[in-house]
Protein backbone atom coordinates (compact mmCIF):
# COMPACT_ATOMS: atom_id res chain seq x y z
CA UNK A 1 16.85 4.30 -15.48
CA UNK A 2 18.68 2.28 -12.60
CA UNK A 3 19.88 3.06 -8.84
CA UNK A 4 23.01 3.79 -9.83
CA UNK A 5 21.86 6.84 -11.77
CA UNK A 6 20.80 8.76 -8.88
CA UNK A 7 24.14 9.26 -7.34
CA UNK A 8 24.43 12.52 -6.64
CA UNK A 9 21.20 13.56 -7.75
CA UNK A 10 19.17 16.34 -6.47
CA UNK A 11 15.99 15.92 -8.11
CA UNK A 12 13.92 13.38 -10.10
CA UNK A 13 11.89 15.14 -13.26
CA UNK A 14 9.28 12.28 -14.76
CA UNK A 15 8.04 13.61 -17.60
CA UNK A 16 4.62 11.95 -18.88
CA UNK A 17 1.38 11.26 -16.62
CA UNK A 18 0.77 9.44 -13.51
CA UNK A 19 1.66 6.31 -14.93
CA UNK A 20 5.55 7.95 -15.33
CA UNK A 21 5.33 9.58 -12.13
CA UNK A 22 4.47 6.41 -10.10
CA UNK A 23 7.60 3.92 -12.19
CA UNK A 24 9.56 6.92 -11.31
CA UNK A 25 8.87 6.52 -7.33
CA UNK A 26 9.73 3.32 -7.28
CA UNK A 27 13.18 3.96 -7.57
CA UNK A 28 13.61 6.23 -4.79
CA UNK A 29 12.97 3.85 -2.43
CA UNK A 30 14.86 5.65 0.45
CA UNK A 31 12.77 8.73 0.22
CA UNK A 32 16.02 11.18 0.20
CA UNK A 33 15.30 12.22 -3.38
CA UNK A 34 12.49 14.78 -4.27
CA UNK A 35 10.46 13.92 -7.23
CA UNK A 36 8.52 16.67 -9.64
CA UNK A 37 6.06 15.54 -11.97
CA UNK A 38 5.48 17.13 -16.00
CA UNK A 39 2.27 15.74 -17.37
CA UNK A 40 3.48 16.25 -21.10
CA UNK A 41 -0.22 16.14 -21.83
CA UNK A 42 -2.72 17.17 -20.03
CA UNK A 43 -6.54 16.82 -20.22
CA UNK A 44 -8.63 20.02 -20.68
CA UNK A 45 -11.74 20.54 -19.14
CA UNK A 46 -13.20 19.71 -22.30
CA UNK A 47 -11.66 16.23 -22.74
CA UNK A 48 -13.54 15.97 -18.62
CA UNK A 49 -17.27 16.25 -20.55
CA UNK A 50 -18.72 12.76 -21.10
CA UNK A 51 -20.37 14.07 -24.78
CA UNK A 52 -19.33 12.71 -27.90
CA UNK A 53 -15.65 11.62 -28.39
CA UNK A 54 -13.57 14.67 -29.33
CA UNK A 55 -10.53 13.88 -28.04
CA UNK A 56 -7.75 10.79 -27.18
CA UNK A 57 -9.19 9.47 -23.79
CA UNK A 58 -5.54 8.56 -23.18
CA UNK A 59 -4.40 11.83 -22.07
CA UNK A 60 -3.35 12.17 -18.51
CA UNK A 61 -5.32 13.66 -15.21
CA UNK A 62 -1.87 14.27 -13.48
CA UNK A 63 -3.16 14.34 -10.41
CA UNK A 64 0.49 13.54 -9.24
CA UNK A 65 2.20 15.97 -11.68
CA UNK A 66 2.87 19.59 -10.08
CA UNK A 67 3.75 20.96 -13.47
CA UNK A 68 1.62 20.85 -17.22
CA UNK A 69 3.41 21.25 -20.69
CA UNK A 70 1.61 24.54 -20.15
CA UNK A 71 2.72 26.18 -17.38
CA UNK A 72 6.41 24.14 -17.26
CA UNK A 73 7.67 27.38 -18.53
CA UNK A 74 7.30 29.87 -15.48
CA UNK A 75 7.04 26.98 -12.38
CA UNK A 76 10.06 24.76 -13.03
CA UNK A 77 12.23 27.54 -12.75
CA UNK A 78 10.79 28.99 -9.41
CA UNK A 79 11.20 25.30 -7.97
CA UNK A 80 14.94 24.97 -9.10
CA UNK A 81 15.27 27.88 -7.11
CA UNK A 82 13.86 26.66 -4.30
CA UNK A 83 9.96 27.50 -4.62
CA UNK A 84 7.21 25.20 -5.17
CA UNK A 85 4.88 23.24 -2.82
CA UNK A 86 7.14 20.03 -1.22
CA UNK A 87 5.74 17.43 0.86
CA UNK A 88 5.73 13.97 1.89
CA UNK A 89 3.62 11.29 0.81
CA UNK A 90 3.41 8.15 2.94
CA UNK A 91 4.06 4.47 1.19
CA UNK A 92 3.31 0.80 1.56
CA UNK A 93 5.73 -1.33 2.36
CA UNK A 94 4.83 -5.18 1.76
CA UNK A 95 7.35 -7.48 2.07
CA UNK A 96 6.43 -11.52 0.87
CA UNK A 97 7.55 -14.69 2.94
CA UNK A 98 7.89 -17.43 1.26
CA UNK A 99 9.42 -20.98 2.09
CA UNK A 100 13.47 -19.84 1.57
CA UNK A 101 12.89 -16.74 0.84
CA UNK A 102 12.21 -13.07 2.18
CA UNK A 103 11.25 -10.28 -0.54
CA UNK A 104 10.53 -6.61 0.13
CA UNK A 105 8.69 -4.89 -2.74
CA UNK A 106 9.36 -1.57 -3.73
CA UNK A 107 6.94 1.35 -1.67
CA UNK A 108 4.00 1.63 -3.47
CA UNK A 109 3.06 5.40 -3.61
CA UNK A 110 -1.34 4.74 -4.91
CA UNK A 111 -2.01 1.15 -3.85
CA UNK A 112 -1.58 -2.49 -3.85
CA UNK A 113 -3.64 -5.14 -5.38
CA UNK A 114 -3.30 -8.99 -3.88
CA UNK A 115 -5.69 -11.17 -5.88
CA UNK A 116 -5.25 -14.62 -8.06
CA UNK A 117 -3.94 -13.95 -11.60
CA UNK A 118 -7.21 -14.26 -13.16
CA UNK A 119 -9.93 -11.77 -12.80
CA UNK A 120 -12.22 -15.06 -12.49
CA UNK A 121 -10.74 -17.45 -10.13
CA UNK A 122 -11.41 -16.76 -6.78
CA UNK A 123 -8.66 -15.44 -4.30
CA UNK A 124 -8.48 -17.41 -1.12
CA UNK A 125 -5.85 -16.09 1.64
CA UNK A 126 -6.49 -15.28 5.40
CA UNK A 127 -6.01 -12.30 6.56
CA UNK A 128 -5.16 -11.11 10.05
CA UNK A 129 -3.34 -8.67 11.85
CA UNK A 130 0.17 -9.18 13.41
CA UNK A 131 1.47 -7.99 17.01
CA UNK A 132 5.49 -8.13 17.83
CA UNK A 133 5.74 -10.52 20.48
CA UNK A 134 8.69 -12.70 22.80
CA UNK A 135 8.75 -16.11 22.50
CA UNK A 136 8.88 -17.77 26.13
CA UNK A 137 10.95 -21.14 26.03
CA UNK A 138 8.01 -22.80 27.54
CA UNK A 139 6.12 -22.25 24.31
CA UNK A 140 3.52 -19.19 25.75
CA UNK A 141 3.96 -15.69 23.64
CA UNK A 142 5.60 -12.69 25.99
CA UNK A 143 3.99 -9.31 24.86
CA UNK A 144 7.03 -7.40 23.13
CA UNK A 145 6.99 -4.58 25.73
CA UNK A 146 7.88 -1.01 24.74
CA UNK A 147 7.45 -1.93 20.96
CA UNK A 148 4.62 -0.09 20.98
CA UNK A 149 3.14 -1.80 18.43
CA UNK A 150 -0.45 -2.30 18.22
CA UNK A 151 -2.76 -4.88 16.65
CA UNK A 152 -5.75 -4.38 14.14
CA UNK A 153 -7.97 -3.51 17.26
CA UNK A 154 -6.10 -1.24 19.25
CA UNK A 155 -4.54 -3.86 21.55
CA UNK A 156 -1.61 -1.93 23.04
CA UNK A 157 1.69 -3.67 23.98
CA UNK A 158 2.29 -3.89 27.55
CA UNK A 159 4.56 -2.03 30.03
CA UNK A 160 5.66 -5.03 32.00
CA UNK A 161 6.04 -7.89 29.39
CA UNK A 162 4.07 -11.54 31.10
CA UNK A 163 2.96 -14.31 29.31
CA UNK A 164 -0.46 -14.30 27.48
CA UNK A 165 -2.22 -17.05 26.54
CA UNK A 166 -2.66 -18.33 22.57
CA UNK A 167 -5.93 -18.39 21.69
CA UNK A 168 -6.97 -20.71 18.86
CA UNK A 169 -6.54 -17.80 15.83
CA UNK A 170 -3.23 -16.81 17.39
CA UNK A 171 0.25 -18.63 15.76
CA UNK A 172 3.50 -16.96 15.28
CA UNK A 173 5.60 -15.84 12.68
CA UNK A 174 8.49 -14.39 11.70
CA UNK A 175 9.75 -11.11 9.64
CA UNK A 176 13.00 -10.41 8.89
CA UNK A 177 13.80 -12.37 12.36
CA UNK A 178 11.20 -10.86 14.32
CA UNK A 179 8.44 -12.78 15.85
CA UNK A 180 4.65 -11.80 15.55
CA UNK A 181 1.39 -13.17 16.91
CA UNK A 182 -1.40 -13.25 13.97
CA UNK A 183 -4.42 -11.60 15.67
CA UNK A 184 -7.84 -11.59 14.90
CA UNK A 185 -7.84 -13.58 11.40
CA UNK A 186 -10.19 -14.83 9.12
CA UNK A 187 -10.70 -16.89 6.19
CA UNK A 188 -11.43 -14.70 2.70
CA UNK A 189 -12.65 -16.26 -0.49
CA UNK A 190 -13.13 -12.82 -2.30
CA UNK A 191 -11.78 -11.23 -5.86
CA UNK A 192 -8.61 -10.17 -4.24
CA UNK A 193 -7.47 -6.98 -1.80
CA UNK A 194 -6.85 -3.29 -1.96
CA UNK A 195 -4.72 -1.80 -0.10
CA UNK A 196 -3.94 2.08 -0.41
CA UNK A 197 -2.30 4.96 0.73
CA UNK A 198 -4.08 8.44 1.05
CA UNK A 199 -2.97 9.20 -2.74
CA UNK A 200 -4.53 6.55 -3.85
CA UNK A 201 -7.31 6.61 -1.80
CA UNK A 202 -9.07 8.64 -4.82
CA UNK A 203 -8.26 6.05 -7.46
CA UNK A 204 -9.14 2.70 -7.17
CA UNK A 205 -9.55 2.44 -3.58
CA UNK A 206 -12.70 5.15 -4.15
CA UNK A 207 -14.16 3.44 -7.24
CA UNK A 208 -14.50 -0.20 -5.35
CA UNK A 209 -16.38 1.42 -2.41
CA UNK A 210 -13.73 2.87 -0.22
CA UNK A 211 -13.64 6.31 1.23
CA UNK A 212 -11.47 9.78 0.04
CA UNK A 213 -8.60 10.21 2.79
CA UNK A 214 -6.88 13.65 3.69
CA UNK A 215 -3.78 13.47 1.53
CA UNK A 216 -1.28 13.37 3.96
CA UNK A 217 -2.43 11.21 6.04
CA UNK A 218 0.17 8.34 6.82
CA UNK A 219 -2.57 6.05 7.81
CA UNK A 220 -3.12 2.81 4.66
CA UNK A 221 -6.89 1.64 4.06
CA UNK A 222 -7.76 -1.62 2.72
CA UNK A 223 -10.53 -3.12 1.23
CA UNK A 224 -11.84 -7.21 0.21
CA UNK A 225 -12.70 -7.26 -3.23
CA UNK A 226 -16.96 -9.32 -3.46
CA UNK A 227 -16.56 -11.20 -0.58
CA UNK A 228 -18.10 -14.09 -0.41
CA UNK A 229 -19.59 -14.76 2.91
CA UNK A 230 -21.43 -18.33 3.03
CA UNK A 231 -22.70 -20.05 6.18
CA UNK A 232 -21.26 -18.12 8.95
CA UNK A 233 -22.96 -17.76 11.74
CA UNK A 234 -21.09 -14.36 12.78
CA UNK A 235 -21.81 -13.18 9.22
CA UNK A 236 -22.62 -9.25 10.34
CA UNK A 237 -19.30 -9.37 12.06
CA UNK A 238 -17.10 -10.68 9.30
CA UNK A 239 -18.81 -8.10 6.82
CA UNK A 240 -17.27 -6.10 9.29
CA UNK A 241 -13.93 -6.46 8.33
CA UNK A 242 -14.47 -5.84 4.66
CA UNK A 243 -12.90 -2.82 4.94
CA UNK A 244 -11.03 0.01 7.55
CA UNK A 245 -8.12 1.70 8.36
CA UNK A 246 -4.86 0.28 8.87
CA UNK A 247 -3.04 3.02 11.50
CA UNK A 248 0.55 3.78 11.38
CA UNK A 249 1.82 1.39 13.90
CA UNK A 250 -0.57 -1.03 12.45
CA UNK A 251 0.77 -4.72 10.25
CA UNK A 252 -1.74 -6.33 8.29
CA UNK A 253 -1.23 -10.11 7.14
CA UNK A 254 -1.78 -12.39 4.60
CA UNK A 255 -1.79 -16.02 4.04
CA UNK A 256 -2.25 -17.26 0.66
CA UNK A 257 -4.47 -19.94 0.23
CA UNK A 258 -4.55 -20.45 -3.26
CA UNK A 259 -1.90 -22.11 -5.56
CA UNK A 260 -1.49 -18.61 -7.63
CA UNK A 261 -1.31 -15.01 -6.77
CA UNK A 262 -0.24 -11.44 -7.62
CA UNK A 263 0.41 -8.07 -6.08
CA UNK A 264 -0.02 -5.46 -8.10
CA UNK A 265 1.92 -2.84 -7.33
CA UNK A 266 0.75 1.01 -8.48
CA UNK A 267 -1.28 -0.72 -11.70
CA UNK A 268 0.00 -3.78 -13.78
CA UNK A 269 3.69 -3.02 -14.77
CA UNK A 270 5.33 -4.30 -11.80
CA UNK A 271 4.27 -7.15 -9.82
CA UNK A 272 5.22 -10.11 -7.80
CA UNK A 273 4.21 -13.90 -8.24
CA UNK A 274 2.87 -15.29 -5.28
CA UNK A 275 2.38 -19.07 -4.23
CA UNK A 276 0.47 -21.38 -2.34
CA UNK A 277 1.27 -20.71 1.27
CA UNK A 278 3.31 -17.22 1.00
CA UNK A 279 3.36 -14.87 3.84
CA UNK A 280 2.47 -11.14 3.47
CA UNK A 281 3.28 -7.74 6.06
CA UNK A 282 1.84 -4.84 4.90
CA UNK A 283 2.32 -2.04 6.91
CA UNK A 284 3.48 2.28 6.29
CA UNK A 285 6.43 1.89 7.33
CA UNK A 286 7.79 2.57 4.28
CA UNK A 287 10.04 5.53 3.74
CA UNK A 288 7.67 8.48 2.50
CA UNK A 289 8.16 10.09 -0.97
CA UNK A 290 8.74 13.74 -1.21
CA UNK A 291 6.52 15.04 -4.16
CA UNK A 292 5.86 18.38 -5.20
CA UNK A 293 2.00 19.19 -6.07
CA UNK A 294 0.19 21.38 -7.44
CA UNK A 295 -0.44 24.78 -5.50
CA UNK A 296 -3.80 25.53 -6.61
C-alpha cells in the first residue's frame, strides 16, 4: 500500500492482528481517514490458559481490531452503514534533528522505543524538556508569550514576554525554525526510553513498570529503561524522573550521546537510525487516529 492509494478513500480495513492494524496507521498520517480493524485470527479464551501448549501462541489479542473472523459477518455491515463505536486515538509525533537534516516520523499509535541498537550497549542521551521561547539580540531568552506552552514542570509561558535569565541546564534550539529553551535536563546512561500513548500504555509501557492510562486520554507517558544512577548526590531526585506524564502541551527532548541509536516505532518493522549528537521532540501533537473498537 502507498499514499497515493487513499485518494478518495473512505475507510481503511486491515485485515490481520495488531501488528496489521498498527503498519496500517501509519499511513494515515493526517488522521482524516477512519481505520477498522479484522483480527483474521483470534485467540480463544482457551489459547489465554498458561497449561500445556494446545494451540499456535502466534494468534492475535486484537486489542486494536473492532471486528473477529467471527463476528465480521453481522458488524461490518452495521458500520458501512454508519454504526459502530468511532473514536479518536491520540499519537506521538517525534521528529529527529540532525546536523542538515530535519525528519518527522510517522505518528506512532502504541509507543516509541529510543535505545542503542544493541540490547547490551548502554544508551546514553540527555533528556530534558523544551519551552518555546524569543531570542533577544542581546543573547538573554524572551518567554514566547501567548504560546501557551508549558515545560516538563508546569512552568507556564508568560502574559507580558521579559527577559529571563539562562541558567546553566538551559541552551536553545531549534524545530522546524522555532526556538526552544531545554529545561530541566539530565544526563541518562540507561537501556533506552519508552514513550507511549494511552493505547499503548497496556503493552509495553505496562510490562516495564509503567501505569494503565484511560484510553483516550491525549496525554503520552514515558519511561527510562534500568537506569543507571552512580554517584549523584541528588540521586532520590533523579530517580524521580524515571518516569511521568508528558501533558498535551508538553515537548520532551533528547540528545543522543552515543555514536548509535534507534527509535522504534510501534515494534521493530519501522525505525529510524540515529547518530551521535541527533536532536529529538517528542510531543502529542500528532494528528489523532480515528479507530473503531470494540463495543463490548
Amino acid at each position: 500500500m502507498d499514499r497515493q492509494h487513499l485518494a478518495d478513500v473512505d475507510l481503511v480495513v486491515a485485515v490481520g492482528g495488531d501488528g496489521t492494524v498498527l503498519s496500517a496507521a501509519h499511513f494515515l498520517d493526517h488522521g482524516t481517514i477512519p481505520l477498522l480493524g479484522i483480527n483474521s485470527d483470534p485467540m480463544s479464551d482457551e489459547d489465554k490458559i498458561v497449561k500445556k501448549k494446545k494451540s499456535d501462541e502466534r494468534r492475535s489479542h486484537g486489542a486494536l481490531c473492532a471486528v473477529t473472523a467471527a463476528n465480521m459477518n453481522t458488524v461490518v455491515p452495521k458500520i458501512l452503514f454508519g454504526g459502530g463505536k468511532l473514536a479518536t486515538r491520540a499519537r506521538i509525533q517525534c521528529i529527529v534533528k540532525s546536523t542538515f537534516s530535519e525528519t518527522r516520523l510517522v505518528p506512532a499509535l502504541n509507543d516509541l522505543l529510543i535505545a542503542n541498537p544493541s540490547p547490551a550497549a548502554v544508551s546514553r542521551f540527555r533528556m530534558g524538556w523544551l519551552r518555546e521561547v524569543d531570542l533577544d539580540p542581546k543573547g538573554g531568552l524572551r518567554d514566547g508569550g501567548g504560546s501557551g506552552l508549558t515545560s516538563g514542570h508546569g512552568h507556564s509561558s508568560l502574559a507580558d514576554p521579559q527577559l529571563l535569565p539562562r541558567n546553566q541546564d538551559g541552551t536553545v534550539t531549534r524545530f522546524g525554525g522555532i526556538p526552544f529553551d531545554v529545561e530541566n535536563s539530565l544526563n541518562v546512561w540507561s537501556s533506552g526510553l519508552w514513550v507511549s500513548t494511552a493505547t499503548g500504555s497496556s503493552a509495553a509501557m505496562a510490562a516495564a513498570g509503567g501505569k494503565h492510562m484511560d484510553i483516550y486520554s491525549s496525554d503520552l507517558q514515558y519511561l527510562i529503561r534500568e537506569h543507571m544512577v552512580e554517584n549523584v548526590p541528588n540521586k532520590d531526585e533523579v530517580r524521580n524522573l524515571d518516569k511521568g506524564m508528558l501533558k498535551n502541551d508538553q515537548h520532551l527532548h533528547l540528545r543522543w550521546s552515543s555514536q548509535k541509536g534507534r527509535i522504534f516505532i510501534d515494534g521493530s518493522h519501522l525505525m529510524h537510525n540515529l547518530e551521535l549528537g541527533d536532536e529529538i521532540l517528542i510531543d502529542a501533537k500528532a494528528p489523532p487516529l480515528a479507530l473503531y473498537s470494540r463495543s463490548d
